[in-house]
PDB file of N, CA and C in Angstrom:
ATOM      1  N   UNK A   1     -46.625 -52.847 -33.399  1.00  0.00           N
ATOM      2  CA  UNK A   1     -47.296 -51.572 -33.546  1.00  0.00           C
ATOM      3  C   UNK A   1     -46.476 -50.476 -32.860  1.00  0.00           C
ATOM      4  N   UNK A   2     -46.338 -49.095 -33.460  1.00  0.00           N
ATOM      5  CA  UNK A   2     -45.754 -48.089 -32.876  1.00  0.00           C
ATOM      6  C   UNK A   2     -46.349 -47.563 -32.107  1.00  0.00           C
ATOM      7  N   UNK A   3     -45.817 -46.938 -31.366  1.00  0.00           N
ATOM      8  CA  UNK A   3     -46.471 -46.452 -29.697  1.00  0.00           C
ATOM      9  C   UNK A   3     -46.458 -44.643 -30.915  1.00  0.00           C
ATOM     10  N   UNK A   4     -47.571 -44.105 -30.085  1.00  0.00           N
ATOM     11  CA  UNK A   4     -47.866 -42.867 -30.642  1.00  0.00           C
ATOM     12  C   UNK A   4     -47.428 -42.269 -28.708  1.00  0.00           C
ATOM     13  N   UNK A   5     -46.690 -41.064 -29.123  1.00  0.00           N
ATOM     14  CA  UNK A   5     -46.116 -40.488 -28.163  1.00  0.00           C
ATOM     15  C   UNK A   5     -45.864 -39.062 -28.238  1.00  0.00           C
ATOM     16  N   UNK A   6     -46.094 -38.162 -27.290  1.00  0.00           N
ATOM     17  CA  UNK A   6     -45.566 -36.701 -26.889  1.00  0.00           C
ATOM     18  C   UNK A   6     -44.144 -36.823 -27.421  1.00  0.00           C
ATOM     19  N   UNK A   7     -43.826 -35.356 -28.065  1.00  0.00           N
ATOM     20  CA  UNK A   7     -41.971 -35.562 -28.541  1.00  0.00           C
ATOM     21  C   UNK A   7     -41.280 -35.398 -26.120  1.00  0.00           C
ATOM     22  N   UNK A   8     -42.168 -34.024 -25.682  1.00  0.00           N
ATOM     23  CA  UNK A   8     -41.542 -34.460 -24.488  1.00  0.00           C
ATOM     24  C   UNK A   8     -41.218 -35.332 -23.930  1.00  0.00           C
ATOM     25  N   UNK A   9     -42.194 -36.882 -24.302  1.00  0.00           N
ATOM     26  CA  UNK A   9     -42.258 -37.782 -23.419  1.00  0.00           C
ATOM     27  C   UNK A   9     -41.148 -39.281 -23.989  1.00  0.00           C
ATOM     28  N   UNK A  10     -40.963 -38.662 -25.222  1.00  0.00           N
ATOM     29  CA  UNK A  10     -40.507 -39.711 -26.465  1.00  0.00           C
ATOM     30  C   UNK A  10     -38.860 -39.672 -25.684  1.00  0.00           C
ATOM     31  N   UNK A  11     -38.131 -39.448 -24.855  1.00  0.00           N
ATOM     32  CA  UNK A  11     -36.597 -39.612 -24.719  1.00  0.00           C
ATOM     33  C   UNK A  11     -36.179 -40.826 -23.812  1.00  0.00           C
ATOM     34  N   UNK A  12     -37.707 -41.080 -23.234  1.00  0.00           N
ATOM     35  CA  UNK A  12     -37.211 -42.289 -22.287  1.00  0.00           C
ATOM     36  C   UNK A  12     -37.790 -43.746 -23.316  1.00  0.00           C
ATOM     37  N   UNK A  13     -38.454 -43.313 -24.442  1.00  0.00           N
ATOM     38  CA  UNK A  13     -38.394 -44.747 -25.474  1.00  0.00           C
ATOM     39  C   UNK A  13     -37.098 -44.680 -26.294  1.00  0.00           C
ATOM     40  N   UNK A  14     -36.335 -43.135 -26.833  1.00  0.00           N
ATOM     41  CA  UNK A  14     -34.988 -43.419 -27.280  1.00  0.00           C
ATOM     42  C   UNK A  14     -33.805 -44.176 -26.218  1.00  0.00           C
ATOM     43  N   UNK A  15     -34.127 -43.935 -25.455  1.00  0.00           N
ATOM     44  CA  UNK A  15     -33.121 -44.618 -23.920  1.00  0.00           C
ATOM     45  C   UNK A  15     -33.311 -45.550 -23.936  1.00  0.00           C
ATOM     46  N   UNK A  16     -34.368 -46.349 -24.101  1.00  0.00           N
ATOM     47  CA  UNK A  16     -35.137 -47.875 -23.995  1.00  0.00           C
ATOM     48  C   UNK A  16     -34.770 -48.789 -25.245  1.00  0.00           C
ATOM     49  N   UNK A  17     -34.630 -47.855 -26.861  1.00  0.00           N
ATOM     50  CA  UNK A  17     -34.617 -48.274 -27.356  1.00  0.00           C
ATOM     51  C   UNK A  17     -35.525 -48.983 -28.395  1.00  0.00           C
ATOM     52  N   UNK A  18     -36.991 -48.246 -28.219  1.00  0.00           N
ATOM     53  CA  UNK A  18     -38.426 -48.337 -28.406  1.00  0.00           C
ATOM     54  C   UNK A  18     -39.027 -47.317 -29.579  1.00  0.00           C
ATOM     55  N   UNK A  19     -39.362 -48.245 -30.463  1.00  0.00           N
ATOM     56  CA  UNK A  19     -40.165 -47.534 -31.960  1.00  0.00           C
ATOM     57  C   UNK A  19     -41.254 -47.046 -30.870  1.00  0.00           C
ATOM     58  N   UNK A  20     -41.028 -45.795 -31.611  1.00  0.00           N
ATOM     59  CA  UNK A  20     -42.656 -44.435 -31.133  1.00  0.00           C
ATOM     60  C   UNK A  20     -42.814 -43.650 -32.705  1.00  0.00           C
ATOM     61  N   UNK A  21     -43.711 -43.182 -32.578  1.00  0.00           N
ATOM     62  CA  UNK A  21     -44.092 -42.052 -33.528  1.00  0.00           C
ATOM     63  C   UNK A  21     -44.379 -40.668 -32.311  1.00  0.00           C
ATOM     64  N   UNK A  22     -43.859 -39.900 -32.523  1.00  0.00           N
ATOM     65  CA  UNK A  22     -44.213 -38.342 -32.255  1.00  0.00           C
ATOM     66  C   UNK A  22     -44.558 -37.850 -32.923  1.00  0.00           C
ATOM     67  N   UNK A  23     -44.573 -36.072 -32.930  1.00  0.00           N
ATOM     68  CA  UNK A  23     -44.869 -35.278 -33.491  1.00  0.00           C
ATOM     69  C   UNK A  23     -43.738 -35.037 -34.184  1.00  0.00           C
ATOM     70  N   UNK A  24     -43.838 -35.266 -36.184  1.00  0.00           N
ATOM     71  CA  UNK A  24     -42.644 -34.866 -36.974  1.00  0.00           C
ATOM     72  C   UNK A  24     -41.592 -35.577 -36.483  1.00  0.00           C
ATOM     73  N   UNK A  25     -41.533 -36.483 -35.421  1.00  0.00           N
ATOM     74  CA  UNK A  25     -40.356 -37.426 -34.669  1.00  0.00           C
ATOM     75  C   UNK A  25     -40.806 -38.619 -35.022  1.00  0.00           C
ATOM     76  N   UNK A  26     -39.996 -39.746 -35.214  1.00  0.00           N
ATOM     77  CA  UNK A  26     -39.911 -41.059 -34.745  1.00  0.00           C
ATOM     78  C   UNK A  26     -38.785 -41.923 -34.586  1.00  0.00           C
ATOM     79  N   UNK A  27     -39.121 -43.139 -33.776  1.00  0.00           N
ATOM     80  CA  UNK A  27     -37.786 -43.904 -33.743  1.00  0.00           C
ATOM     81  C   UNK A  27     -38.235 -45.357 -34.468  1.00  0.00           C
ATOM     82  N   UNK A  28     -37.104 -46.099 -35.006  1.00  0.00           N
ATOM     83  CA  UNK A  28     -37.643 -47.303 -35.617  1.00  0.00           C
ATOM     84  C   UNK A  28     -36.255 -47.730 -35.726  1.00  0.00           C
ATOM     85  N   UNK A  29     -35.783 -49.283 -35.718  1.00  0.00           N
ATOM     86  CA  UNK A  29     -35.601 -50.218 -35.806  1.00  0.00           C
ATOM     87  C   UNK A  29     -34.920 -50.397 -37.267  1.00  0.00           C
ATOM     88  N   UNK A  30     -33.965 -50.479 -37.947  1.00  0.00           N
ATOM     89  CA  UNK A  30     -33.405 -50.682 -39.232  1.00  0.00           C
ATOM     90  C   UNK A  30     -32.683 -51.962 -39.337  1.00  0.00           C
ATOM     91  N   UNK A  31     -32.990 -53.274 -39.786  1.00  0.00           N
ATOM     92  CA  UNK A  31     -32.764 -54.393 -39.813  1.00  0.00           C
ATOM     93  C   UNK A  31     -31.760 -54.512 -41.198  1.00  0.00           C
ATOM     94  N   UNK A  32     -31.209 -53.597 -41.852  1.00  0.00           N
ATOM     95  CA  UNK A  32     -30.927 -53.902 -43.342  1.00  0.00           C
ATOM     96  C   UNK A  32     -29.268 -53.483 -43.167  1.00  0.00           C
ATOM     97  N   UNK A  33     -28.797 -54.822 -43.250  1.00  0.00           N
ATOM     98  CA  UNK A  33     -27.226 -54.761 -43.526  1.00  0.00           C
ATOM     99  C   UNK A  33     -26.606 -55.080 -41.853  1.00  0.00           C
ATOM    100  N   UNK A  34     -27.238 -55.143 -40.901  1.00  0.00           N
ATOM    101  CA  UNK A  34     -27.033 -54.867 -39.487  1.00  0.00           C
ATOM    102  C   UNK A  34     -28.202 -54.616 -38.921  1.00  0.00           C
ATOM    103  N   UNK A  35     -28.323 -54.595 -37.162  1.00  0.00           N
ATOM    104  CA  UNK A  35     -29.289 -53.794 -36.577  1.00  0.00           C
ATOM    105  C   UNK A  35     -29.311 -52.775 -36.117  1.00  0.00           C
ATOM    106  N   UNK A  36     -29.933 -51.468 -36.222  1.00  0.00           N
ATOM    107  CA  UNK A  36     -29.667 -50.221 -35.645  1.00  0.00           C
ATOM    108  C   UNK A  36     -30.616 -49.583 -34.841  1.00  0.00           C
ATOM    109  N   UNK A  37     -30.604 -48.579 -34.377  1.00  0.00           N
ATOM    110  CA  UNK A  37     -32.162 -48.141 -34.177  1.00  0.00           C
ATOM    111  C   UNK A  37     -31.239 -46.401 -34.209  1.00  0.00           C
ATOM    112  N   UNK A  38     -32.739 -45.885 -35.291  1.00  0.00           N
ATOM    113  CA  UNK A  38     -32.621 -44.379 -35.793  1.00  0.00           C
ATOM    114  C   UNK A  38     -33.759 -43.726 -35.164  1.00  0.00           C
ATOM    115  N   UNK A  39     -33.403 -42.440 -35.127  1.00  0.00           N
ATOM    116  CA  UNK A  39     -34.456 -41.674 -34.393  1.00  0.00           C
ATOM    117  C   UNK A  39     -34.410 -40.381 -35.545  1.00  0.00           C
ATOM    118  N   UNK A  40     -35.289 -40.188 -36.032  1.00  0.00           N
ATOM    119  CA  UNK A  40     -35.955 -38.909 -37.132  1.00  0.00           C
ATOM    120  C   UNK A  40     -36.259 -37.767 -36.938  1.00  0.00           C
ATOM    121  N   UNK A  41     -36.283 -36.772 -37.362  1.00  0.00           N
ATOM    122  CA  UNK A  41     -36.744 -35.613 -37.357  1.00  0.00           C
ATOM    123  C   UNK A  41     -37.625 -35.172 -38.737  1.00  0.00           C
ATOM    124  N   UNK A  42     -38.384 -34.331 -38.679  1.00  0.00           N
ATOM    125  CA  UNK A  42     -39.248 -34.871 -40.397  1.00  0.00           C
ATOM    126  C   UNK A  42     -38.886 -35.603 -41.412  1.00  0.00           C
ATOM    127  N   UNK A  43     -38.770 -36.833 -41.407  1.00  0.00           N
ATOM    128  CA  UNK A  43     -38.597 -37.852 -41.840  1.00  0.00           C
ATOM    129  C   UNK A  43     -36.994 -38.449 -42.084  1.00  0.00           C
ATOM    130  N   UNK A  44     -36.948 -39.416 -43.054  1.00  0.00           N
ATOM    131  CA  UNK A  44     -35.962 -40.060 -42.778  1.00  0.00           C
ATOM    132  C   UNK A  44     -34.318 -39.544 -43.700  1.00  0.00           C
ATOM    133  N   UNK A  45     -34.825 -38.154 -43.928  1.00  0.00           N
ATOM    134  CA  UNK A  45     -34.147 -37.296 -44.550  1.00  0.00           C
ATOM    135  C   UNK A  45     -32.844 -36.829 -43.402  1.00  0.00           C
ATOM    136  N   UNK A  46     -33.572 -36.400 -42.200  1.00  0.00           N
ATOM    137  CA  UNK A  46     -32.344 -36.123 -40.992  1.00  0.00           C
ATOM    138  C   UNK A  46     -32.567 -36.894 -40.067  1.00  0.00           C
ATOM    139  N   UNK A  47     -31.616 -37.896 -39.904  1.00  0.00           N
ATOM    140  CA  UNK A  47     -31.660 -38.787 -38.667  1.00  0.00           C
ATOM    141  C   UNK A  47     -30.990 -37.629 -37.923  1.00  0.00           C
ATOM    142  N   UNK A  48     -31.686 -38.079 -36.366  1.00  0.00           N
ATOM    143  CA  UNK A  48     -30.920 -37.451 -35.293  1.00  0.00           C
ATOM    144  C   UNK A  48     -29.954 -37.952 -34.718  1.00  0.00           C
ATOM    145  N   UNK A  49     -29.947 -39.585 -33.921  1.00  0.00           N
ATOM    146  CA  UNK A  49     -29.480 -40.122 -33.498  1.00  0.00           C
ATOM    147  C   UNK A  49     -29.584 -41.649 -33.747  1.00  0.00           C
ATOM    148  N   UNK A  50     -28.774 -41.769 -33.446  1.00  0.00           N
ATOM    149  CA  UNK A  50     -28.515 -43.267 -34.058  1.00  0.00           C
ATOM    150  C   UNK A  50     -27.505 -44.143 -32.896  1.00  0.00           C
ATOM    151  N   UNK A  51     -28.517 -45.832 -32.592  1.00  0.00           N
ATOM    152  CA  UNK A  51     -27.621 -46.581 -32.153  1.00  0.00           C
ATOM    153  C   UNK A  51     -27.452 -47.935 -32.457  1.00  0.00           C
ATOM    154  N   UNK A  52     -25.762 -47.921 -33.118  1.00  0.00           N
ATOM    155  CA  UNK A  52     -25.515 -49.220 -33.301  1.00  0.00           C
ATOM    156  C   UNK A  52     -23.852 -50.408 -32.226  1.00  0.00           C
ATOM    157  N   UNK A  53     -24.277 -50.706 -32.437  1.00  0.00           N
ATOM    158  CA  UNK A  53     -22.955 -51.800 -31.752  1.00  0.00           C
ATOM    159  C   UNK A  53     -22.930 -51.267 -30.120  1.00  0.00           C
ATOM    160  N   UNK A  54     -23.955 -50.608 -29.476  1.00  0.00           N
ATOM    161  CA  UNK A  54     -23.294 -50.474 -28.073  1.00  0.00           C
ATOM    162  C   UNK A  54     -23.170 -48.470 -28.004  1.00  0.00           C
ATOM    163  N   UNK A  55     -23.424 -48.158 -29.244  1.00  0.00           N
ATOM    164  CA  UNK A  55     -22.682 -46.758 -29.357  1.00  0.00           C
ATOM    165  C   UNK A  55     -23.750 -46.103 -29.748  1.00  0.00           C
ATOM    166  N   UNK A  56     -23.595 -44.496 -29.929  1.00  0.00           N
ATOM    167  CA  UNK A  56     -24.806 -43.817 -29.923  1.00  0.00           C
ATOM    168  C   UNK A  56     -23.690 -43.003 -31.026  1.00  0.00           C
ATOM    169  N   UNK A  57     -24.636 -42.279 -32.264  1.00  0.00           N
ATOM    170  CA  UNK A  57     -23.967 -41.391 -33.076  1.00  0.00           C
ATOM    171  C   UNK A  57     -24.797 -40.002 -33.293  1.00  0.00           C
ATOM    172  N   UNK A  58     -24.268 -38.986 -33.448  1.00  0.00           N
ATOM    173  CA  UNK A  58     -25.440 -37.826 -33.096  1.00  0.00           C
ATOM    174  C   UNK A  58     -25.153 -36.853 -34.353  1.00  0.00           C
ATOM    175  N   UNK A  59     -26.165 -36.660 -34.913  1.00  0.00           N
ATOM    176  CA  UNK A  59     -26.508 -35.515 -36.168  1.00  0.00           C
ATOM    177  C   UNK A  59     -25.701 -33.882 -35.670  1.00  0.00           C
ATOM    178  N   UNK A  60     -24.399 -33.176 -36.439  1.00  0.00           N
ATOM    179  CA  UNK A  60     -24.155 -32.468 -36.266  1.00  0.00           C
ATOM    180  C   UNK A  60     -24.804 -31.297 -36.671  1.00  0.00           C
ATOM    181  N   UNK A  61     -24.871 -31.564 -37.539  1.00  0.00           N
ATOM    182  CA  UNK A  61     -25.357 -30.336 -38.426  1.00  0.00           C
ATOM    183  C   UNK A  61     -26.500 -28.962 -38.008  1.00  0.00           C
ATOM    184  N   UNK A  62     -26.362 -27.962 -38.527  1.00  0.00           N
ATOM    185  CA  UNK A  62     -27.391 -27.285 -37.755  1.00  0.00           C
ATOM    186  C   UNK A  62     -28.920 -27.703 -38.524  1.00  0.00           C
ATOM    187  N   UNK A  63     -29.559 -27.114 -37.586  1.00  0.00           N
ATOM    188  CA  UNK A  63     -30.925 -27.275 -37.902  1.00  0.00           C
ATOM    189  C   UNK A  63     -31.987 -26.330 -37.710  1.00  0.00           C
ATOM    190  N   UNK A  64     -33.427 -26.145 -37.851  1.00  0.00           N
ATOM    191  CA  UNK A  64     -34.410 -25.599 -38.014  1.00  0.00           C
ATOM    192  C   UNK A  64     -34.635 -25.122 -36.432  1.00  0.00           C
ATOM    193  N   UNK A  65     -35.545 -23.913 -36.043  1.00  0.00           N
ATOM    194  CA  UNK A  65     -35.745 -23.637 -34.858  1.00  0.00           C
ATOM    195  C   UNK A  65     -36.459 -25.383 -34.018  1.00  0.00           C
ATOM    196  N   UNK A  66     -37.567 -25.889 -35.149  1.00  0.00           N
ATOM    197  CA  UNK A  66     -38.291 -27.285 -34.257  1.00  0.00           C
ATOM    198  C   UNK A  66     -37.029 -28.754 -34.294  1.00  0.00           C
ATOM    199  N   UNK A  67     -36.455 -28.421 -35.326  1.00  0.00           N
ATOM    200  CA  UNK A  67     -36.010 -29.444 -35.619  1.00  0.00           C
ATOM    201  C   UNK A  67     -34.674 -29.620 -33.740  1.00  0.00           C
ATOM    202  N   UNK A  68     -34.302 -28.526 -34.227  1.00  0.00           N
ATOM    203  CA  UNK A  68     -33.423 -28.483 -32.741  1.00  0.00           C
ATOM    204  C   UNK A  68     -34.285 -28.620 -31.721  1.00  0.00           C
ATOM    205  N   UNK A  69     -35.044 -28.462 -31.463  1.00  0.00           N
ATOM    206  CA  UNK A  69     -36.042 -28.354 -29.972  1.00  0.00           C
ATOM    207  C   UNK A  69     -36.614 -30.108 -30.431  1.00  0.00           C
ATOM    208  N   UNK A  70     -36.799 -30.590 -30.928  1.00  0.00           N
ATOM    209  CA  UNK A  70     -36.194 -32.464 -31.509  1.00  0.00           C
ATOM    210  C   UNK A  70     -35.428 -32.769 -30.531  1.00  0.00           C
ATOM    211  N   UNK A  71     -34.387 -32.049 -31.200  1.00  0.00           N
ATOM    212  CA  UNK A  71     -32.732 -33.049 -31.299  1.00  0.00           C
ATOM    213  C   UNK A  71     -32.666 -32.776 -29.245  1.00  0.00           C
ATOM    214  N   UNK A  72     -33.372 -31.456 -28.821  1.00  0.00           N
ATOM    215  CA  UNK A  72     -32.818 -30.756 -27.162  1.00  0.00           C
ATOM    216  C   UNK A  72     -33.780 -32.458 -26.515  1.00  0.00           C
ATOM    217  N   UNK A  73     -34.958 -32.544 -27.022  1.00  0.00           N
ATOM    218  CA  UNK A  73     -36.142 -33.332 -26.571  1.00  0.00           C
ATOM    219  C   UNK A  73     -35.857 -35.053 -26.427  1.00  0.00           C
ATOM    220  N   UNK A  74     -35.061 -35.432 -27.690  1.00  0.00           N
ATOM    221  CA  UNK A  74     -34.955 -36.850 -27.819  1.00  0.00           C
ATOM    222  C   UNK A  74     -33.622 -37.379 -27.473  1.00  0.00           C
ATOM    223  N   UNK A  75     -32.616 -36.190 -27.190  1.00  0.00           N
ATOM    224  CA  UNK A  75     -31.287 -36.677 -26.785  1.00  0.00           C
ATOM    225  C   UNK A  75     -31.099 -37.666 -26.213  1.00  0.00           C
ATOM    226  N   UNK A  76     -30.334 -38.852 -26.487  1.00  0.00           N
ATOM    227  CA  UNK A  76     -30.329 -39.693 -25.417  1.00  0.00           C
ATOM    228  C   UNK A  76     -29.636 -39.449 -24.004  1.00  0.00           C
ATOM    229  N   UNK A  77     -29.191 -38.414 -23.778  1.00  0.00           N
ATOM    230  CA  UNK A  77     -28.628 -37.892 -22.828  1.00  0.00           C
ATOM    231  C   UNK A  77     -26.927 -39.001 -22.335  1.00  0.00           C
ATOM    232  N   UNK A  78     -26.131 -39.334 -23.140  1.00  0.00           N
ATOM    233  CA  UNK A  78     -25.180 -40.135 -23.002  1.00  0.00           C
ATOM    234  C   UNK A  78     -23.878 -39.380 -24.231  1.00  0.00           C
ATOM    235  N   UNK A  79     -22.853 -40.173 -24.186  1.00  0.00           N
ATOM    236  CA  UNK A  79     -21.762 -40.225 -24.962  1.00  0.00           C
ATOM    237  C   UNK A  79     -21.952 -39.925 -26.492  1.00  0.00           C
ATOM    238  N   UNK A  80     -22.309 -39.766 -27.586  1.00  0.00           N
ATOM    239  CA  UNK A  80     -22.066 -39.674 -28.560  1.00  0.00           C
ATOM    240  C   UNK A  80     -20.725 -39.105 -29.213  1.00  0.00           C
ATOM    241  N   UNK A  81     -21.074 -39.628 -30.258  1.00  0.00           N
ATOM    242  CA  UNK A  81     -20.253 -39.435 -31.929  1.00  0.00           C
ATOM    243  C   UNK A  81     -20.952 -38.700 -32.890  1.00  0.00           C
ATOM    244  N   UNK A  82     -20.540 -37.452 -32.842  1.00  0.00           N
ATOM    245  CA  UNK A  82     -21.114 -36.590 -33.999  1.00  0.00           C
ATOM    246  C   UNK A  82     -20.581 -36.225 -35.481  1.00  0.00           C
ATOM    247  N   UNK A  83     -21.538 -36.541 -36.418  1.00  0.00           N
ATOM    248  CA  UNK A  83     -21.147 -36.870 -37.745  1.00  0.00           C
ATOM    249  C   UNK A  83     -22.131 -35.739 -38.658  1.00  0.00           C
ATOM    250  N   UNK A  84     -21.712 -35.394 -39.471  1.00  0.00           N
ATOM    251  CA  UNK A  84     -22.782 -35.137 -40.544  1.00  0.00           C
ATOM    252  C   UNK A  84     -23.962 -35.112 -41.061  1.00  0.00           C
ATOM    253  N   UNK A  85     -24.798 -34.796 -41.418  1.00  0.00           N
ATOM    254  CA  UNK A  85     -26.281 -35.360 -41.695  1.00  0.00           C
ATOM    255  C   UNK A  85     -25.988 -36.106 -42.798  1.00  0.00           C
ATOM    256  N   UNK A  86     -25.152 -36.476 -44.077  1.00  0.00           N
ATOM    257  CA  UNK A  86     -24.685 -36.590 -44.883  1.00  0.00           C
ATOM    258  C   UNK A  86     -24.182 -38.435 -44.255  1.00  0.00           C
ATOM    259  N   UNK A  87     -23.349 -38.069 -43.391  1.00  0.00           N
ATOM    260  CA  UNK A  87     -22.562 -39.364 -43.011  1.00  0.00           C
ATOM    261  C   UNK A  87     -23.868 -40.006 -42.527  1.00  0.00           C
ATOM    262  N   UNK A  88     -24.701 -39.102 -41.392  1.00  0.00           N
ATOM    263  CA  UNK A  88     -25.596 -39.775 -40.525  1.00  0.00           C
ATOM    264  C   UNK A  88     -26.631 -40.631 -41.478  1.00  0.00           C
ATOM    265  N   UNK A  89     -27.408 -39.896 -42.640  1.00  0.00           N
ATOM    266  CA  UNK A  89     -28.033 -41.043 -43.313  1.00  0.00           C
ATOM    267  C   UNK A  89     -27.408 -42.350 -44.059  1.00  0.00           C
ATOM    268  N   UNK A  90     -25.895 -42.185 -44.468  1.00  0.00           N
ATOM    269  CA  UNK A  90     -25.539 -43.146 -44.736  1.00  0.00           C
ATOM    270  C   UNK A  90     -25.017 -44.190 -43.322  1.00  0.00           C
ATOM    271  N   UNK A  91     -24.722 -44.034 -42.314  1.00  0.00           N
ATOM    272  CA  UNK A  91     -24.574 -44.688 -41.210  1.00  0.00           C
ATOM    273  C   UNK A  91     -26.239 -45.332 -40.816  1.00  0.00           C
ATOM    274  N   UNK A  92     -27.259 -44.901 -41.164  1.00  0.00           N
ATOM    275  CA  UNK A  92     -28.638 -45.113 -40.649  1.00  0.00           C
ATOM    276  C   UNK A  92     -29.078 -46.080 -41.860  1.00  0.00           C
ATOM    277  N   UNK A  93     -28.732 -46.046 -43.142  1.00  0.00           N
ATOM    278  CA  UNK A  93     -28.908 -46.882 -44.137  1.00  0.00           C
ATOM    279  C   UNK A  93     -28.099 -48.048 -44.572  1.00  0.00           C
ATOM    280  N   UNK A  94     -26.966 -47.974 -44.362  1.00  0.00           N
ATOM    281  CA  UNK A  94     -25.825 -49.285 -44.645  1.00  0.00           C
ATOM    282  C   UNK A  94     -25.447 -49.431 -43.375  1.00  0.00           C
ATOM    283  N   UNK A  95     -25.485 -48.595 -42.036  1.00  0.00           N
ATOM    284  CA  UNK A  95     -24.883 -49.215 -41.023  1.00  0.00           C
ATOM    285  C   UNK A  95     -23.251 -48.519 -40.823  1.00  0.00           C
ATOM    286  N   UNK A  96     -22.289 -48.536 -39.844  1.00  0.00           N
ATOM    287  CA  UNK A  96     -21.487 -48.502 -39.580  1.00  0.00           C
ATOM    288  C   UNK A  96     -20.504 -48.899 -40.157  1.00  0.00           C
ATOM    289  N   UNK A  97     -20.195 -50.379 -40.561  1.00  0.00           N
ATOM    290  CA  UNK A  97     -19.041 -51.075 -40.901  1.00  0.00           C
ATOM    291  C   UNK A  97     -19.038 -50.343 -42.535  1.00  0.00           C
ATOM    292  N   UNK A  98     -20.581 -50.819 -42.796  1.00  0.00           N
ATOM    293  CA  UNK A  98     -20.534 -50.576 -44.605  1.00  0.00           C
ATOM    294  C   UNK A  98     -20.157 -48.926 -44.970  1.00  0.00           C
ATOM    295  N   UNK A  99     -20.693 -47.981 -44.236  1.00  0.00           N
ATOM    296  CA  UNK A  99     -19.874 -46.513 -43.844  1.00  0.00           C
ATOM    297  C   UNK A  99     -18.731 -45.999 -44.033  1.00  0.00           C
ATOM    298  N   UNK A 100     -17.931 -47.002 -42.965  1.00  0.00           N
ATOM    299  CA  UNK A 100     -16.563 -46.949 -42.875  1.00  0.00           C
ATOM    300  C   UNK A 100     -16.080 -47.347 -44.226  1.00  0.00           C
ATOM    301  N   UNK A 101     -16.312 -48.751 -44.760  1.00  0.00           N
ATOM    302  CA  UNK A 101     -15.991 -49.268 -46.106  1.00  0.00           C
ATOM    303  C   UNK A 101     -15.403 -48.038 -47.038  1.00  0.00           C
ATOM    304  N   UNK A 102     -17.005 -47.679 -47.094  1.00  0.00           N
ATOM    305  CA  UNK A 102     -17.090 -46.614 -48.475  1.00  0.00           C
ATOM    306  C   UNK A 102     -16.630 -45.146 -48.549  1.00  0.00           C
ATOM    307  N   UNK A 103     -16.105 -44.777 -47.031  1.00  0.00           N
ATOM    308  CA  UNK A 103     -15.270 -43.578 -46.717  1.00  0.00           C
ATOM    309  C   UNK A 103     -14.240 -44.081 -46.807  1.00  0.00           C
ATOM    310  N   UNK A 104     -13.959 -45.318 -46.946  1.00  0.00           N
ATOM    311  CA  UNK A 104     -12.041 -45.973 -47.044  1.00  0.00           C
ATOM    312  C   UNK A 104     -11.641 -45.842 -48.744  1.00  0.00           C
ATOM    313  N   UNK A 105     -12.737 -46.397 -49.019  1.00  0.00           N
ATOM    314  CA  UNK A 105     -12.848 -46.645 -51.093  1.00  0.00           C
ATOM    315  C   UNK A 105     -12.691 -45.353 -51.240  1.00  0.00           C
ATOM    316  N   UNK A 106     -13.422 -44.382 -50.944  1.00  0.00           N
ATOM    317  CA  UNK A 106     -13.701 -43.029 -51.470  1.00  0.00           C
ATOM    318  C   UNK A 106     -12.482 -41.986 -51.561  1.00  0.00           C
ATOM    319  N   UNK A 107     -11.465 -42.482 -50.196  1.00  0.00           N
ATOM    320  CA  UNK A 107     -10.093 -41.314 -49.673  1.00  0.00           C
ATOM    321  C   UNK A 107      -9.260 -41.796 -50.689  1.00  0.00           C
TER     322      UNK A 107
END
């Protein structure tokens, strides 16, 4: 079951690594192709952040006045890799390796 959570309070379950639902936020768990865990902003249209293999990847792109006050709220407060919203849903849906793949096929 998802923990229902304040977006203020929601940065120490992205740190943890812990499915929550917030407000217009959530984090969840992506088992398909790899394991990841994505964190949302109105839905699964803009991932914010994303962690797979040890690493954290972070949504560049600009965004909405709430959507940023999100991204200020759920930061994991660490190292990231900032990518695209473009790259970021395909990194949040196939994963990393399969990512890389299809940006190798594609050049």
């Amino acid at each position: 079951m998802t923990k229902r959570v304040a977006n203020q309070d929601a940065r120490r379950y992205v740190q943890n690594l812990e499915e929550f639902q917030g407000s217009h936020t959530f984090g969840q768990w992506n088992t398909v192709g790899g394991e990841r865990y994505v964190v949302y902003s109105y839905g699964q249209h803009w991932p914010l952040f994303i962690y797979e293999g040890g690493k954290w990847y972070e949504n560049a792109d600009k965004y909405s006045r709430t959507t940023s006050r999100h991204h200020g709220q759920l930061h994991p407060l660490c190292d990231t890799e900032k990518h695209s919203v473009s790259d970021m849903g395909d990194i949040a849906f196939f994963g990393v390796a399969e990512w890389m793949q299809r940006k190798l096929r594609a050049a």
